[in-house]
PDB file of N, CA and C in Angstrom:
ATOM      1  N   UNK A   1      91.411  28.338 158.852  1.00  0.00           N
ATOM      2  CA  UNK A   1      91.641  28.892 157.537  1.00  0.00           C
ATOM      3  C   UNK A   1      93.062  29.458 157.491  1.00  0.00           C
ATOM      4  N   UNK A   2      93.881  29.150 157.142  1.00  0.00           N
ATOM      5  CA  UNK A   2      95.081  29.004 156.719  1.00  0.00           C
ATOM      6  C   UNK A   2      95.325  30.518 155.531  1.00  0.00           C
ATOM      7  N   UNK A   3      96.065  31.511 156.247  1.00  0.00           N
ATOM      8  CA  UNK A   3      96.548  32.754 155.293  1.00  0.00           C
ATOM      9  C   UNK A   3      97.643  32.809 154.681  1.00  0.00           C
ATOM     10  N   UNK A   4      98.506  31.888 155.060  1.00  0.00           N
ATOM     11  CA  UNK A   4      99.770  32.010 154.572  1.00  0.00           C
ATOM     12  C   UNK A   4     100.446  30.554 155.006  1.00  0.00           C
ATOM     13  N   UNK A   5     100.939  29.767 153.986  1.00  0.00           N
ATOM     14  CA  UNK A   5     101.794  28.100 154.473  1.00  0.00           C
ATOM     15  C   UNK A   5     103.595  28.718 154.151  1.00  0.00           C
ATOM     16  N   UNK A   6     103.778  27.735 154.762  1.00  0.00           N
ATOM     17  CA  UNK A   6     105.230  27.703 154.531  1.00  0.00           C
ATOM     18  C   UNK A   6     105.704  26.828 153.524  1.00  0.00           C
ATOM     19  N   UNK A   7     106.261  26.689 152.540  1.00  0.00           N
ATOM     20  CA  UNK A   7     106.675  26.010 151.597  1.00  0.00           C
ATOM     21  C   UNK A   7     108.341  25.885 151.044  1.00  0.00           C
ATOM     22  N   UNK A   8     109.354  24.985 151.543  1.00  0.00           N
ATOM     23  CA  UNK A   8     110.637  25.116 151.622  1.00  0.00           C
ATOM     24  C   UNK A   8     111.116  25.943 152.750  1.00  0.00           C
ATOM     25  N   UNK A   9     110.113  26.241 153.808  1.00  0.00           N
ATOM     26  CA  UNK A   9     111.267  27.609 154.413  1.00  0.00           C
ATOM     27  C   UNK A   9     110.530  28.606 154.198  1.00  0.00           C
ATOM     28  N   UNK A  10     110.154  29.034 153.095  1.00  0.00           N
ATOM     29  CA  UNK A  10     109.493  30.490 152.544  1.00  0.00           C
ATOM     30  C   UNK A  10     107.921  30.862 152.895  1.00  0.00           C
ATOM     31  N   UNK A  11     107.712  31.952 153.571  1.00  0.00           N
ATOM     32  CA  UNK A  11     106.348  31.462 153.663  1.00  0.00           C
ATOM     33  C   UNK A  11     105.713  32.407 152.635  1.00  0.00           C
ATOM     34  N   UNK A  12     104.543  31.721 151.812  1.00  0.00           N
ATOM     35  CA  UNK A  12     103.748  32.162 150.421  1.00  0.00           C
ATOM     36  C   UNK A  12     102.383  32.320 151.207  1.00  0.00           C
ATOM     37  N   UNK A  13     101.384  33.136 150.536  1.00  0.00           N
ATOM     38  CA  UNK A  13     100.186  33.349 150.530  1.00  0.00           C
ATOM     39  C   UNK A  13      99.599  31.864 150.044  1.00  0.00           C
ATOM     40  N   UNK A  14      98.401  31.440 150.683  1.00  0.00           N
ATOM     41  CA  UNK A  14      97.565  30.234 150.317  1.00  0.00           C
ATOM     42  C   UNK A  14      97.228  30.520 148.938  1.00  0.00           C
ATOM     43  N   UNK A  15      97.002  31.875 148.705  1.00  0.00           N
ATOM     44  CA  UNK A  15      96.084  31.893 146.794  1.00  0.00           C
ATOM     45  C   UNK A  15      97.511  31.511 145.847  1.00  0.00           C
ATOM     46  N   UNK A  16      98.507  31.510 146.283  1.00  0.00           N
ATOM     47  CA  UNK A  16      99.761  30.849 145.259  1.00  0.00           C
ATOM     48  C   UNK A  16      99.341  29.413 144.770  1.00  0.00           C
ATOM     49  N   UNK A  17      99.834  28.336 145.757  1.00  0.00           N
ATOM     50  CA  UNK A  17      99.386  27.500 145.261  1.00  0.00           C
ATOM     51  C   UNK A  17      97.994  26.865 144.460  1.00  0.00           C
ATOM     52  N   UNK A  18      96.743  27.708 145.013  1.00  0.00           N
ATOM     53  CA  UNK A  18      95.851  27.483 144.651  1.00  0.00           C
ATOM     54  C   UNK A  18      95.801  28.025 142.888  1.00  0.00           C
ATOM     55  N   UNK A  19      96.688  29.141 142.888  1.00  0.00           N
ATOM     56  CA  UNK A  19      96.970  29.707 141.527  1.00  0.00           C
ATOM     57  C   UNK A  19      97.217  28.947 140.917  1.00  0.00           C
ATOM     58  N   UNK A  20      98.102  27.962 140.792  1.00  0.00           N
ATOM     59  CA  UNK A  20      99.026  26.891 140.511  1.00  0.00           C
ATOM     60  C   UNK A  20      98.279  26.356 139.608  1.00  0.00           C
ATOM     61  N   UNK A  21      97.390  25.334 140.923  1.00  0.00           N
ATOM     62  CA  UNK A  21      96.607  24.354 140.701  1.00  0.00           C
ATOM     63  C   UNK A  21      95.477  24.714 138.909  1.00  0.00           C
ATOM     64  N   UNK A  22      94.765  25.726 140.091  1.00  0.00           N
ATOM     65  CA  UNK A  22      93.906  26.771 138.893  1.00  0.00           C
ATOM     66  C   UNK A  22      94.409  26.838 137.271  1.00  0.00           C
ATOM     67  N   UNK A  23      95.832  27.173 137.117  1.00  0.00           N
ATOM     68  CA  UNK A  23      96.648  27.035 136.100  1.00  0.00           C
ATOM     69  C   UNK A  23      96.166  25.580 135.346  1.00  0.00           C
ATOM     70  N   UNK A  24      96.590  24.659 135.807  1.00  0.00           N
ATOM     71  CA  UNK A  24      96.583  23.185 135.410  1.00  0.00           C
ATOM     72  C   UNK A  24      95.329  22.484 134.964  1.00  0.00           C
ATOM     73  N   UNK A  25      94.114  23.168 135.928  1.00  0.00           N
ATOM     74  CA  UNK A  25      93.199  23.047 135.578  1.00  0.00           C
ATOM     75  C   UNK A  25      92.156  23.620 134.413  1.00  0.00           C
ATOM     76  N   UNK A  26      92.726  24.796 134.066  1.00  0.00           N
ATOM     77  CA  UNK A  26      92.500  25.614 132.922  1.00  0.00           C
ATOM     78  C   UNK A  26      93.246  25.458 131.796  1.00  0.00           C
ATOM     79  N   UNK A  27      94.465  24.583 131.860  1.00  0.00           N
ATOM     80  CA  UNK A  27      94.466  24.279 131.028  1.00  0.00           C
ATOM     81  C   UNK A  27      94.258  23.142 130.240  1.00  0.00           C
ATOM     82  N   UNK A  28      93.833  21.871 131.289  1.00  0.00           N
ATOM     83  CA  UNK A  28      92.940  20.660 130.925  1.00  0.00           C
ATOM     84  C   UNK A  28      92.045  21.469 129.967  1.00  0.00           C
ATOM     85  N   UNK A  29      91.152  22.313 130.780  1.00  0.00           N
ATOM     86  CA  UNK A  29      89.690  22.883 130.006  1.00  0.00           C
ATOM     87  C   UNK A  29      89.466  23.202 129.097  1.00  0.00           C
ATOM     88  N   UNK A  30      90.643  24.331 128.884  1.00  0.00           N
ATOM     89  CA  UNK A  30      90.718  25.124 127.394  1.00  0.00           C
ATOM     90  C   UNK A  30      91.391  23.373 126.187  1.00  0.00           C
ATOM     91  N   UNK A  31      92.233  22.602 126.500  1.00  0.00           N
ATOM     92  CA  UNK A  31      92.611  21.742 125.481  1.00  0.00           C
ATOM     93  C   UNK A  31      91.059  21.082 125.281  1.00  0.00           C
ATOM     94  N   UNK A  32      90.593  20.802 126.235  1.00  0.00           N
ATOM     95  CA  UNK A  32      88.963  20.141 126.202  1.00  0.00           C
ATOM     96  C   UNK A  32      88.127  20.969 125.320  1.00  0.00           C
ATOM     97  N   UNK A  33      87.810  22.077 125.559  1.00  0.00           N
ATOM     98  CA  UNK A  33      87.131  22.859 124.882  1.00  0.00           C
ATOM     99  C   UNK A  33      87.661  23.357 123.692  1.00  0.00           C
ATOM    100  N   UNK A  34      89.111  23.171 123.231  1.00  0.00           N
ATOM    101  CA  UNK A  34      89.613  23.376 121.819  1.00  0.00           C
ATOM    102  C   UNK A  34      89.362  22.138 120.902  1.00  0.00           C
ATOM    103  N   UNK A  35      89.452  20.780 121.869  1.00  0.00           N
ATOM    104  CA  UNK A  35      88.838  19.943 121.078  1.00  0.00           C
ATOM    105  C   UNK A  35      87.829  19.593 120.694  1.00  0.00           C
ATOM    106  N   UNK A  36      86.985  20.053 121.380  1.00  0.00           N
ATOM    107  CA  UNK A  36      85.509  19.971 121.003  1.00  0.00           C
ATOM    108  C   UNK A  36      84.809  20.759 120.149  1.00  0.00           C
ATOM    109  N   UNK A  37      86.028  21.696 119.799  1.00  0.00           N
ATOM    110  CA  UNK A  37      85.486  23.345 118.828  1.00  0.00           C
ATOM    111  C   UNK A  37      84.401  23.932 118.908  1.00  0.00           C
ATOM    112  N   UNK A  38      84.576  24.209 120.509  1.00  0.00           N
ATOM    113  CA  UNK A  38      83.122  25.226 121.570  1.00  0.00           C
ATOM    114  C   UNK A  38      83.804  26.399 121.294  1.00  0.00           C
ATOM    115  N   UNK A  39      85.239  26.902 120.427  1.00  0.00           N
ATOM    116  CA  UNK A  39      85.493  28.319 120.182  1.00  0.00           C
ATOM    117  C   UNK A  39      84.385  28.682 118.761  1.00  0.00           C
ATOM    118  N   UNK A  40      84.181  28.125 118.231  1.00  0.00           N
ATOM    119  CA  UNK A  40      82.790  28.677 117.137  1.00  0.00           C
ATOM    120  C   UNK A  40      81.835  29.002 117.726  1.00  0.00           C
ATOM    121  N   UNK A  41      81.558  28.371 119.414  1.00  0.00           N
ATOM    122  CA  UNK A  41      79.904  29.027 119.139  1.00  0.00           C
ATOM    123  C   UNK A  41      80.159  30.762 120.366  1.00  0.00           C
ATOM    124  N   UNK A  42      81.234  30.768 120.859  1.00  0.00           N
ATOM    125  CA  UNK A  42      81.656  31.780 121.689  1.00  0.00           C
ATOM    126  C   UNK A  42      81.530  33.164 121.108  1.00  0.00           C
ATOM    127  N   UNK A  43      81.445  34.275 121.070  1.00  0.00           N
ATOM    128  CA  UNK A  43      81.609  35.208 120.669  1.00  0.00           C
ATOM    129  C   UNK A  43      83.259  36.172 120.950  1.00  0.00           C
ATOM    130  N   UNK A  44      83.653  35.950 121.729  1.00  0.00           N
ATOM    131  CA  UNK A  44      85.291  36.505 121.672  1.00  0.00           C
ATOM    132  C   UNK A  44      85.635  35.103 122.255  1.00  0.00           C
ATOM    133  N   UNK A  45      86.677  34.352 121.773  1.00  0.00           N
ATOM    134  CA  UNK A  45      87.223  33.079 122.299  1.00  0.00           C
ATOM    135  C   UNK A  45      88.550  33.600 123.281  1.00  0.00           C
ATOM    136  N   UNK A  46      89.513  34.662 123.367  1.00  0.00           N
ATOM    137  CA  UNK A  46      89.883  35.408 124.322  1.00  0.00           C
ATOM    138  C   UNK A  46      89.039  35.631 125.466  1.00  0.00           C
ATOM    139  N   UNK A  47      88.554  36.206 125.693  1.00  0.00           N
ATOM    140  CA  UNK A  47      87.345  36.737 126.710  1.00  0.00           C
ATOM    141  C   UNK A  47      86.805  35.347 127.091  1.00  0.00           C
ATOM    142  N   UNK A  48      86.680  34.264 126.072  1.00  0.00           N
ATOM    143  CA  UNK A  48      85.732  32.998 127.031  1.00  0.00           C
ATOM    144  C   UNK A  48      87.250  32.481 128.103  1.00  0.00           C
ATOM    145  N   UNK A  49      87.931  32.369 126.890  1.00  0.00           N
ATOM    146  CA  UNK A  49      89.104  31.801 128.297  1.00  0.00           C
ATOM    147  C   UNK A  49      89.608  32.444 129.172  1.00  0.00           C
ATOM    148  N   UNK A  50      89.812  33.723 129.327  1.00  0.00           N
ATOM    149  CA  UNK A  50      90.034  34.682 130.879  1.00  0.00           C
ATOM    150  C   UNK A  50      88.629  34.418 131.742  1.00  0.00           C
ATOM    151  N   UNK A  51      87.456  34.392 131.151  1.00  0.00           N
ATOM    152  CA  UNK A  51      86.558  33.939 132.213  1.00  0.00           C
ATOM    153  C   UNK A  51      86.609  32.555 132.658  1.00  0.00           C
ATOM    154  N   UNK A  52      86.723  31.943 131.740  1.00  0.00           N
ATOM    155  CA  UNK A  52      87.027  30.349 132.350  1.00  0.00           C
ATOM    156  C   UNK A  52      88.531  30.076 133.509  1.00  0.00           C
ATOM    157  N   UNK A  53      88.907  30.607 132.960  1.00  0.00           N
ATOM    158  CA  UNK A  53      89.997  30.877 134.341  1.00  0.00           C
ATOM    159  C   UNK A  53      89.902  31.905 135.214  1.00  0.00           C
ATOM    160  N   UNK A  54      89.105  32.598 135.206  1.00  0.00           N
ATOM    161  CA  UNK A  54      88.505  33.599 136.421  1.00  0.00           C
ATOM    162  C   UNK A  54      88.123  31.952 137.484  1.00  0.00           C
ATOM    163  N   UNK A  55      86.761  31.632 136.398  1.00  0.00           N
ATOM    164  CA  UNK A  55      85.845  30.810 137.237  1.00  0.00           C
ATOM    165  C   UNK A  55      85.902  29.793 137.674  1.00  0.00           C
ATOM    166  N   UNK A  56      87.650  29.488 137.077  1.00  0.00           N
ATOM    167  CA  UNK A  56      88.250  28.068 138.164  1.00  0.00           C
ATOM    168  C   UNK A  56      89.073  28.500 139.432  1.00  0.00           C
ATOM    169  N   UNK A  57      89.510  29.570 139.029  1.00  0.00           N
ATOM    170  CA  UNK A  57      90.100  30.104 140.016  1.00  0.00           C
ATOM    171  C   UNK A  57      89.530  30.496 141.477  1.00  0.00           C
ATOM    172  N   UNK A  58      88.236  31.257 140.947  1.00  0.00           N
ATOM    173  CA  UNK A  58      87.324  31.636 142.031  1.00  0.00           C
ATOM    174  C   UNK A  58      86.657  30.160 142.910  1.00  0.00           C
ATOM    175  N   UNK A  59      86.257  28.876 141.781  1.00  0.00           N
ATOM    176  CA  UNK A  59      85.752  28.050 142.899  1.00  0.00           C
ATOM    177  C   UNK A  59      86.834  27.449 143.355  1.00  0.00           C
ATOM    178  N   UNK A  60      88.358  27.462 142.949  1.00  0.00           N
ATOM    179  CA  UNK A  60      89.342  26.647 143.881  1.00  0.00           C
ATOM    180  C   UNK A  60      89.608  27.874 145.331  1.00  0.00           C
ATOM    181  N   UNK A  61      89.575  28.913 144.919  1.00  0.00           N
ATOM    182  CA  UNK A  61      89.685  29.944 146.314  1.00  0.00           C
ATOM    183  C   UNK A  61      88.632  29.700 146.991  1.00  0.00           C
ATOM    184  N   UNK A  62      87.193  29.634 146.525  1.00  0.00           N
ATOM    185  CA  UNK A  62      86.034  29.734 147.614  1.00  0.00           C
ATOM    186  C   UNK A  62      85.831  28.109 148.283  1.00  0.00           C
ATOM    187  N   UNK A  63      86.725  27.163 147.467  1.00  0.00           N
ATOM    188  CA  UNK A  63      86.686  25.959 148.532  1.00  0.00           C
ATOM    189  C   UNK A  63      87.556  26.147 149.677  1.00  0.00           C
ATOM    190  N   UNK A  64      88.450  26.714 149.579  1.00  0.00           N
ATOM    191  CA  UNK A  64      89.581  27.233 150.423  1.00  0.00           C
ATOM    192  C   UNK A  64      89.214  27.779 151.668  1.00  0.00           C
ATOM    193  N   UNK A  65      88.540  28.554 151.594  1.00  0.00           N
ATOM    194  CA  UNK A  65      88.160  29.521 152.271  1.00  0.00           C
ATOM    195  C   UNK A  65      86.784  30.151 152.428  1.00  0.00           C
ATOM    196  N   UNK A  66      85.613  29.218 151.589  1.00  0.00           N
ATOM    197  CA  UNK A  66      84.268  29.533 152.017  1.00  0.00           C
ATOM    198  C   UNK A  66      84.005  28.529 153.008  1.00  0.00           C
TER     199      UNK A  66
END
């Protein structure tokens, strides 16, 4: 399990890149889910997307490292 890579020279924490990734992937989701207009049936559409990027975030870290 890998705590820290080196990247150019620099060495970063593993949750950086995984941040990254997480990023890219949330935002596939949210364009997915804006097109599908799943913000009507949500109750705060803010609040759905900080959890939806909580909860990509959390399963790209716990593949990492569970």
């Amino acid at each position: 399990m890998p705590v820290e890579i080196t990247v150019f020279g620099a060495v970063v924490p593993t949750l950086l890149p995984i941040f990254a990734v997480s990023v890219v992937f949330y935002l596939i989701a949210d364009k997915l889910t804006s097109r599908w207009n799943l913000d009507r049936w949500v109750w705060h559409p803010a609040l759905f997307r900080l959890a939806l990027f909580v909860c990509v975030f959390s399963l790209l870290g716990l593949g990492v490292y569970g």
